[in-house]
Protein backbone atom coordinates (compact mmCIF):
# COMPACT_ATOMS: atom_id res chain seq x y z
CA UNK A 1 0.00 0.00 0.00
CA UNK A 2 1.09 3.57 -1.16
CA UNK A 3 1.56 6.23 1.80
CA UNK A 4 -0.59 8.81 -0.39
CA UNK A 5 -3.33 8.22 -2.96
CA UNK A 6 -4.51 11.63 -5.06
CA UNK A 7 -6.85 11.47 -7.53
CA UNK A 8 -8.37 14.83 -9.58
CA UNK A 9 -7.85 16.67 -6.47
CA UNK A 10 -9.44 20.45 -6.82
CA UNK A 11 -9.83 23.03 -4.22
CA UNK A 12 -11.31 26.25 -5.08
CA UNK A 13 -11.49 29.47 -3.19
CA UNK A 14 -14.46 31.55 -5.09
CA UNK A 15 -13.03 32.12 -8.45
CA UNK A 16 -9.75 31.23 -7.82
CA UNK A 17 -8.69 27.61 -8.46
CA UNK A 18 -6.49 26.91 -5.83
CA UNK A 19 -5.02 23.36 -6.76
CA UNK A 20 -6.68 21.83 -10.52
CA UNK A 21 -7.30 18.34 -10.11
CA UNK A 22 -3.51 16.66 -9.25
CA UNK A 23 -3.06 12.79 -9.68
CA UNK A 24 0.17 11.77 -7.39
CA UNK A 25 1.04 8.40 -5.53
CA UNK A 26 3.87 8.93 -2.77
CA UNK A 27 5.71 5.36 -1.84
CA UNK A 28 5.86 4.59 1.98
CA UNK A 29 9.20 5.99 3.25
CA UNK A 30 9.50 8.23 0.46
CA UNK A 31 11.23 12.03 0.99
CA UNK A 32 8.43 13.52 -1.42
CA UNK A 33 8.72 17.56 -2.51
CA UNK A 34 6.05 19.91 -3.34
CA UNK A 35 8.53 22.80 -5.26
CA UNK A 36 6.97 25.99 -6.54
CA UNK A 37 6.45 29.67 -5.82
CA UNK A 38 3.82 30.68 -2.88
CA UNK A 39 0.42 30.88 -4.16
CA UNK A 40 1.47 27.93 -6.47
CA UNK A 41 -0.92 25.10 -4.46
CA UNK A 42 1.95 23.61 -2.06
CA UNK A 43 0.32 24.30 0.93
CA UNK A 44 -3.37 24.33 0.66
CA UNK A 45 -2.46 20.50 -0.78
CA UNK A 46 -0.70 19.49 2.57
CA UNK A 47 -4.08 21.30 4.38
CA UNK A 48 -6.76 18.81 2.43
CA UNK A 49 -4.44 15.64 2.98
CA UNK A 50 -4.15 17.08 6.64
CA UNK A 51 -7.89 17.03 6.73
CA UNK A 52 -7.81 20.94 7.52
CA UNK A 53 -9.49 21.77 4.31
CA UNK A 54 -12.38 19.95 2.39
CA UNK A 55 -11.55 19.12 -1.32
CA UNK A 56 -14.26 20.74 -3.78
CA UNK A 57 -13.86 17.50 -5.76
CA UNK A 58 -11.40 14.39 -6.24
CA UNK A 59 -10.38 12.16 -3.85
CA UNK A 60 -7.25 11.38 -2.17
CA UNK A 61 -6.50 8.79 0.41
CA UNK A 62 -3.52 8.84 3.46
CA UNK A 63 -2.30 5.88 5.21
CA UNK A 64 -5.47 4.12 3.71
CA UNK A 65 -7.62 6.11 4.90
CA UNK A 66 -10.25 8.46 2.99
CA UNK A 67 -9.73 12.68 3.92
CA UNK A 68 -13.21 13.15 3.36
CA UNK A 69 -14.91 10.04 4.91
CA UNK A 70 -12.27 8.94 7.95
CA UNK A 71 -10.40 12.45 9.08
CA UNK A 72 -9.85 11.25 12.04
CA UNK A 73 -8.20 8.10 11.69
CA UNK A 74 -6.04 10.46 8.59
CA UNK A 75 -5.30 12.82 11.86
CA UNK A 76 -4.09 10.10 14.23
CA UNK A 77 -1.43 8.53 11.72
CA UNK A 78 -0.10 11.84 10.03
CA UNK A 79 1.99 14.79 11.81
CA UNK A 80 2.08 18.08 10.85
CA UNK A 81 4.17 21.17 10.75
CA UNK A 82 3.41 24.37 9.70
CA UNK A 83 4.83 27.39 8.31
CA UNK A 84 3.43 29.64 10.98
CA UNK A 85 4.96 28.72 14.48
CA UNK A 86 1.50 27.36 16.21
CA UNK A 87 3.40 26.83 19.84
CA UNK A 88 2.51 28.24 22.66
CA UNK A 89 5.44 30.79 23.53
CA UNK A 90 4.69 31.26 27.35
CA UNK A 91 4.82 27.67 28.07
CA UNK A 92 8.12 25.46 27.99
CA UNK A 93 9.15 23.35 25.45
CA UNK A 94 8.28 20.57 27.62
CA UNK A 95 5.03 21.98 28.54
CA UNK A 96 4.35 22.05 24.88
CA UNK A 97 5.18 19.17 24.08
CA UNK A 98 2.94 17.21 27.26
CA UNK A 99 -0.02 19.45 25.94
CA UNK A 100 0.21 17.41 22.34
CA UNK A 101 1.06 14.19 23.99
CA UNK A 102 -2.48 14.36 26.39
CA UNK A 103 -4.37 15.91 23.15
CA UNK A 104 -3.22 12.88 20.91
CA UNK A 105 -4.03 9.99 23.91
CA UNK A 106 -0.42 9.11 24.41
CA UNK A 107 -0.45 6.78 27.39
CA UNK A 108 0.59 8.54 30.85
CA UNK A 109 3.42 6.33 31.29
CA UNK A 110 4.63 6.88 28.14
CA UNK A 111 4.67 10.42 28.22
CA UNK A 112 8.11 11.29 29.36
CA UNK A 113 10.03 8.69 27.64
CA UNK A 114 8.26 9.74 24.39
CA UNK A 115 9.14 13.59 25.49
CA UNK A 116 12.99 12.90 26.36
CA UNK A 117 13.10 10.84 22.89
CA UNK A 118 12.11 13.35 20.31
CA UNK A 119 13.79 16.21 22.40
CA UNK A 120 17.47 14.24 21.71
CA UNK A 121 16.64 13.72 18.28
CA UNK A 122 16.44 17.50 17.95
CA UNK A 123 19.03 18.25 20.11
CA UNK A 124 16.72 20.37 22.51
CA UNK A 125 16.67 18.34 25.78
CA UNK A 126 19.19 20.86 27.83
CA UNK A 127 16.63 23.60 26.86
CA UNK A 128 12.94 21.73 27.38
CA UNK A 129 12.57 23.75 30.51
CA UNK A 130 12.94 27.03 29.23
CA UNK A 131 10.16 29.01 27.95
CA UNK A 132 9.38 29.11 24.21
CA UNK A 133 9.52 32.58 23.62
CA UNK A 134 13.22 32.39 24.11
CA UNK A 135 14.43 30.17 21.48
CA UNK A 136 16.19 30.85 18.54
CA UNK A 137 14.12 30.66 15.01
CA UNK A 138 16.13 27.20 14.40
CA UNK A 139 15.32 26.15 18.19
CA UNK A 140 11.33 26.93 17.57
CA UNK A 141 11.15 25.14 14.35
CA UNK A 142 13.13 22.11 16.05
CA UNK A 143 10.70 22.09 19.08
CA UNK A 144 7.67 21.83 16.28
CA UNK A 145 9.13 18.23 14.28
CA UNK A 146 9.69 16.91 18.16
CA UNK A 147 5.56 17.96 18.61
CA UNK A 148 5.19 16.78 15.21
CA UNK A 149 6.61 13.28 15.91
CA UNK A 150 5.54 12.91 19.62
CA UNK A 151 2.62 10.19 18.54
CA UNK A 152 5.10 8.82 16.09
CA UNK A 153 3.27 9.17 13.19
CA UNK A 154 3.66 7.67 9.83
CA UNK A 155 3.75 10.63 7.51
CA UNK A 156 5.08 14.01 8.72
CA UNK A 157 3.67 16.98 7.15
CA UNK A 158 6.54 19.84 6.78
CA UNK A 159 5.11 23.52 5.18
CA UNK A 160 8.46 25.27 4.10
CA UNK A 161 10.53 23.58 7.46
CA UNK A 162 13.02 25.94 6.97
CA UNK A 163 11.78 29.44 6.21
CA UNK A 164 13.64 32.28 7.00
CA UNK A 165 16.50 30.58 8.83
CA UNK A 166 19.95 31.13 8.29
CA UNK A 167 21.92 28.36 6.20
CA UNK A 168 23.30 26.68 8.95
CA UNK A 169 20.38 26.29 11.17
CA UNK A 170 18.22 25.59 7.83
CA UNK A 171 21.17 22.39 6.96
CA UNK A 172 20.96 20.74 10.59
CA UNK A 173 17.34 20.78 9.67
CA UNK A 174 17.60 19.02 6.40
CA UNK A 175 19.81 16.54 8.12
CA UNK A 176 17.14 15.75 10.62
CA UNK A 177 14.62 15.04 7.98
CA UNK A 178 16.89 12.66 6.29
CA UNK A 179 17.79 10.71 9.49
CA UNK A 180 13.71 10.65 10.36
CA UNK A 181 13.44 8.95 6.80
CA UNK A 182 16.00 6.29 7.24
CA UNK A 183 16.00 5.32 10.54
CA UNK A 184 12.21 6.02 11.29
CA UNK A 185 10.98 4.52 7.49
CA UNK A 186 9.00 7.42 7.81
CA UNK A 187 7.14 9.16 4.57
CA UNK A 188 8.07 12.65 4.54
CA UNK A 189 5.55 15.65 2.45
CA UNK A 190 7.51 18.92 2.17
CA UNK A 191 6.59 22.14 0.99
CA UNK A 192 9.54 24.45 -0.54
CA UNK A 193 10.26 27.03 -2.72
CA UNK A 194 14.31 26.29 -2.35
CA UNK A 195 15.42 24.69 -5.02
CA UNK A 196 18.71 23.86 -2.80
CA UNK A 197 16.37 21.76 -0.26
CA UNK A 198 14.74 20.06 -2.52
CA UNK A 199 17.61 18.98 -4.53
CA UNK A 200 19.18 17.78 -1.29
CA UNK A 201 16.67 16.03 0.61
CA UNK A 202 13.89 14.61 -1.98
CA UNK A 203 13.49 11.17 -3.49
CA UNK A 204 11.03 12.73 -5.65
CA UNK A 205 9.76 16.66 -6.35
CA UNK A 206 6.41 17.66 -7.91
CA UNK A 207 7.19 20.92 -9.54
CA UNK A 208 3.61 22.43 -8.93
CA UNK A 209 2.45 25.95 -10.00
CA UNK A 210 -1.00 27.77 -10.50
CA UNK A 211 -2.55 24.75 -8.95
CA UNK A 212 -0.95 22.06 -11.68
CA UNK A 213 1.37 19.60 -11.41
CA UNK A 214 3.44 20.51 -14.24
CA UNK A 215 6.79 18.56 -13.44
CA UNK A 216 6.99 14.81 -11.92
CA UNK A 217 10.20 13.30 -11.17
CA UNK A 218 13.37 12.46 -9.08
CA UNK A 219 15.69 16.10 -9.05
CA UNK A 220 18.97 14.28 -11.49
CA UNK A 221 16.06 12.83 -13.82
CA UNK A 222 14.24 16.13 -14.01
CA UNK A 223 17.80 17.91 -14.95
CA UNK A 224 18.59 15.24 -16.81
CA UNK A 225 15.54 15.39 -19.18
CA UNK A 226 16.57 19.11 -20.46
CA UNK A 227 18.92 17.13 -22.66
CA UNK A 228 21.89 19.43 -22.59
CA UNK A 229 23.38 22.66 -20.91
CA UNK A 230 22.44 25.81 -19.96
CA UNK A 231 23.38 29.16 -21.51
CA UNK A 232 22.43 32.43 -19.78
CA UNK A 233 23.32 35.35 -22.52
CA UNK A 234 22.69 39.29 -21.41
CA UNK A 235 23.40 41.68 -24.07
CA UNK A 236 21.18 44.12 -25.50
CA UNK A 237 19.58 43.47 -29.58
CA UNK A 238 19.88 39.88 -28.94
CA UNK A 239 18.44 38.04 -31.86
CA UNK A 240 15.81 35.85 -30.02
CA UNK A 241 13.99 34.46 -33.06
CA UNK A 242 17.19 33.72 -34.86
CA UNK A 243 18.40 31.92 -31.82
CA UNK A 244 15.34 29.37 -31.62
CA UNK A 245 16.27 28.61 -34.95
CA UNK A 246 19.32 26.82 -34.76
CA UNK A 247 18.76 22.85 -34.62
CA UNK A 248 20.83 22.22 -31.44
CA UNK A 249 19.10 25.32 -29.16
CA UNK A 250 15.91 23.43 -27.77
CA UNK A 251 14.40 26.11 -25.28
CA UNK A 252 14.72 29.69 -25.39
CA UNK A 253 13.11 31.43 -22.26
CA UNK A 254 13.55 35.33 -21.38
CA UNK A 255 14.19 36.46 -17.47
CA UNK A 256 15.43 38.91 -15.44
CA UNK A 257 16.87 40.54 -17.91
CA UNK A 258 18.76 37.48 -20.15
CA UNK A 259 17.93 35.18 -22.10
CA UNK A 260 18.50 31.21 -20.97
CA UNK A 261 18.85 28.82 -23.34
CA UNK A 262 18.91 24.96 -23.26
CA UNK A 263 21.61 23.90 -25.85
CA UNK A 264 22.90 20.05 -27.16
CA UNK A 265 26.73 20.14 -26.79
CA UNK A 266 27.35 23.90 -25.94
CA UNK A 267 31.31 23.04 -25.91
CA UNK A 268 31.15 22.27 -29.74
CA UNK A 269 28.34 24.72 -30.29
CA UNK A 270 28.85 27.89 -28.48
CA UNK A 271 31.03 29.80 -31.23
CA UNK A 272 27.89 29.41 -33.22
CA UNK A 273 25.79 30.77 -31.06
CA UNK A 274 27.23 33.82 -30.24
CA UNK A 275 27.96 34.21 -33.73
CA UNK A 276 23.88 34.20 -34.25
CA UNK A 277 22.90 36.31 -31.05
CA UNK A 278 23.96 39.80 -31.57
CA UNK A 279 25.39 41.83 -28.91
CA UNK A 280 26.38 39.75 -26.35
CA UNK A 281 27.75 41.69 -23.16
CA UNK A 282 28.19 38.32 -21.21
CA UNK A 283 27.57 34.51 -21.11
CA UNK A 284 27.65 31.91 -18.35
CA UNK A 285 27.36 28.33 -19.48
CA UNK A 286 26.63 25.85 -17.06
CA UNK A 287 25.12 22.26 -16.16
CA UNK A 288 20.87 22.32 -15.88
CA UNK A 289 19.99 22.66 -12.03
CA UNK A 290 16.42 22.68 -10.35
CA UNK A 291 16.17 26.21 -11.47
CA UNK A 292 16.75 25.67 -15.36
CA UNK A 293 14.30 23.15 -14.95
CA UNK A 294 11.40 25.26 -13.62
CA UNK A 295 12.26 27.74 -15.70
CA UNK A 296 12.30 25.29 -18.67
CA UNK A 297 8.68 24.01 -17.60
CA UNK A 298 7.20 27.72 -16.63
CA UNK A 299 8.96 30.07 -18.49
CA UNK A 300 9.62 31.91 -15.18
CA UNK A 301 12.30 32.11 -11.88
CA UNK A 302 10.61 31.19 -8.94
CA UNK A 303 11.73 33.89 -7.19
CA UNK A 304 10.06 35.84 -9.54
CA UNK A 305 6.40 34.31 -8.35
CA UNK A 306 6.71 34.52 -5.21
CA UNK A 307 3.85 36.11 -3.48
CA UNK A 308 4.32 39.46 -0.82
CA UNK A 309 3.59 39.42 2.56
CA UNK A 310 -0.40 40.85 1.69
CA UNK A 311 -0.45 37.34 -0.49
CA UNK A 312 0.14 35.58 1.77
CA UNK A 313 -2.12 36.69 4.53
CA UNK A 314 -4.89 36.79 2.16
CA UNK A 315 -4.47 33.38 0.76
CA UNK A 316 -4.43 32.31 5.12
CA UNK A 317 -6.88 34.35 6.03
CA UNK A 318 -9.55 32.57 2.88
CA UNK A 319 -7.93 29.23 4.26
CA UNK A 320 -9.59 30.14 7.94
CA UNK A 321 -12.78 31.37 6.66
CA UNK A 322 -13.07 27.90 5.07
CA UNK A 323 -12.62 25.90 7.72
């Protein structure tokens, strides 16, 4: 049996069309990435196969068990992270972590063992008596995959785990994640808009945007479908329409201000190129990365996409009205 089961799942907000009918099966111990821009779909996915939103149509199935028809039994086997911290900052880490052990039926007995357990795998058991308000960004998102994993679920739910931490805290995460996977077998959903994580810790990525799943595949199989390097020219006349003419150029796509192209054998064709582009001021040639490959599927960055602040709070504040 498959961790995850989607089928023509569709979630609309009003007008908007949130997420347009997705098909995906996620294996059982599977690191599995949702990539894209915000407003792209990632999270109000993780929200229906949390049960915290109701499709409007399709079905989709966790752990065997129907989101529609069984939420509760989808609730007891899954865990789930958010973006947002949702801890209570006045209690202690401990305290915190008791509350969601009593609300979740962990056995009395059990409570403290299963406390001190997840608090060494996060390396936060010297600070479970302090008061949440005074951790660190990286402590507070630490203290919510030990809440997460305090009933020991079998799929953990991560919305962008490491948002707007610094590169070192954000790597100790990602190795975290990857020791939950392989010594836990645990199935692992994550939500990102870092190409870098998602390179590093999926199996798989679904590159998803306007609600579509538009990319499906492990990261060195989705590079390694562009069939040949990448070529980033900036110059000013280039000559775009003479460039998608030449038999070994097979994408042209404009942004920020170049033009990136995916080209067969750029070390035996780049003279040629240049020759046919115009005023080149500079060129950077290098092997596809996650990057060239959403750009090569959307025809944008993703940093470009991303939504501001006001996005986001409207697209959580619909979210809570739906509820």
């Amino acid at each position: 049996m498959d961790a995850i089961n989607i089928t023509s799942l569709t979630k609309k907000y009003d007008k908007i069309l949130a997420v347009d009918k997705i098909n995906l099966t996620i294996k059982k111990g599977e690191i599995f990435g949702l990539l894209g821009p915000n407003g792209a779909g990632k999270t109000t996915t993780l929200m229906m196969l949390s049960t915290l939103l109701k499709p409007t149509s399709g079905k989709a199935t966790v752990n065997g068990f129907d989101v529609m028809r069984e939420p509760a039994k989808v609730r007891e086997s899954i865990g789930m992270v958010f973006q947002d911290p949702s801890s209570d900052e006045m209690l202690t880490g401990y305290e915190n972590l008791k509350l969601h052990a009593l609300m979740y039926d962990v056995p009395l007995k059990d409570i403290n063992r299963k406390i001190n357990d997840v608090l060494a795998l996060v390396d936060l058991n010297e600070r479970k008596k302090d008061i949440v308000k005074k951790y660190s960004g990286g402590m507070r998102r630490r203290m919510e995959i030990a809440r997460g994993l305090l009933h020991q679920p079998q799929i953990l739910f991560l919305d962008e785990p490491t948002l707007g931490l610094d590169p070192q805290t954000r790597e100790r995460i990602w190795d975290y994640i990857e020791n939950l996977a392989k010594n836990m077998n645990m199935t692992i959903i994550l939500t990102t808009h870092y190409m870098e994580e998602a390179e590093n810790l999926c199996d798989r990525i679904a590159i998803i945007d306007h609600g579509k799943i538009i990319a499906l595949d492990s990261p060195a199989n989705l590079k390694r479908a562009l069939k040949g390097d990448t070529v980033c020219l900036k110059g000013k006349n280039l000559f775009i329409d003479r460039l998608r003419k030449l038999p070994f150029v097979k994408k042209v796509a404009k942004s920020d201000g170049f033009v990136q192209l995916t080209v067969e054998n750029s070390a035996k064709n780049l003279q040629k190129l240049l020759e046919t582009a115009g005023e080149v001021e500079s060129v950077e040639v290098h092997s596809p990365d996650l990057n060239d490959v959403f750009l090569h599927y959307t025809g944008k960055e993703i940093r470009e996409q991303e939504g501001d602040d006001m996005e986001q709070l409207r697209v959580f504040t619909r979210v809570r009205q739906s509820k």
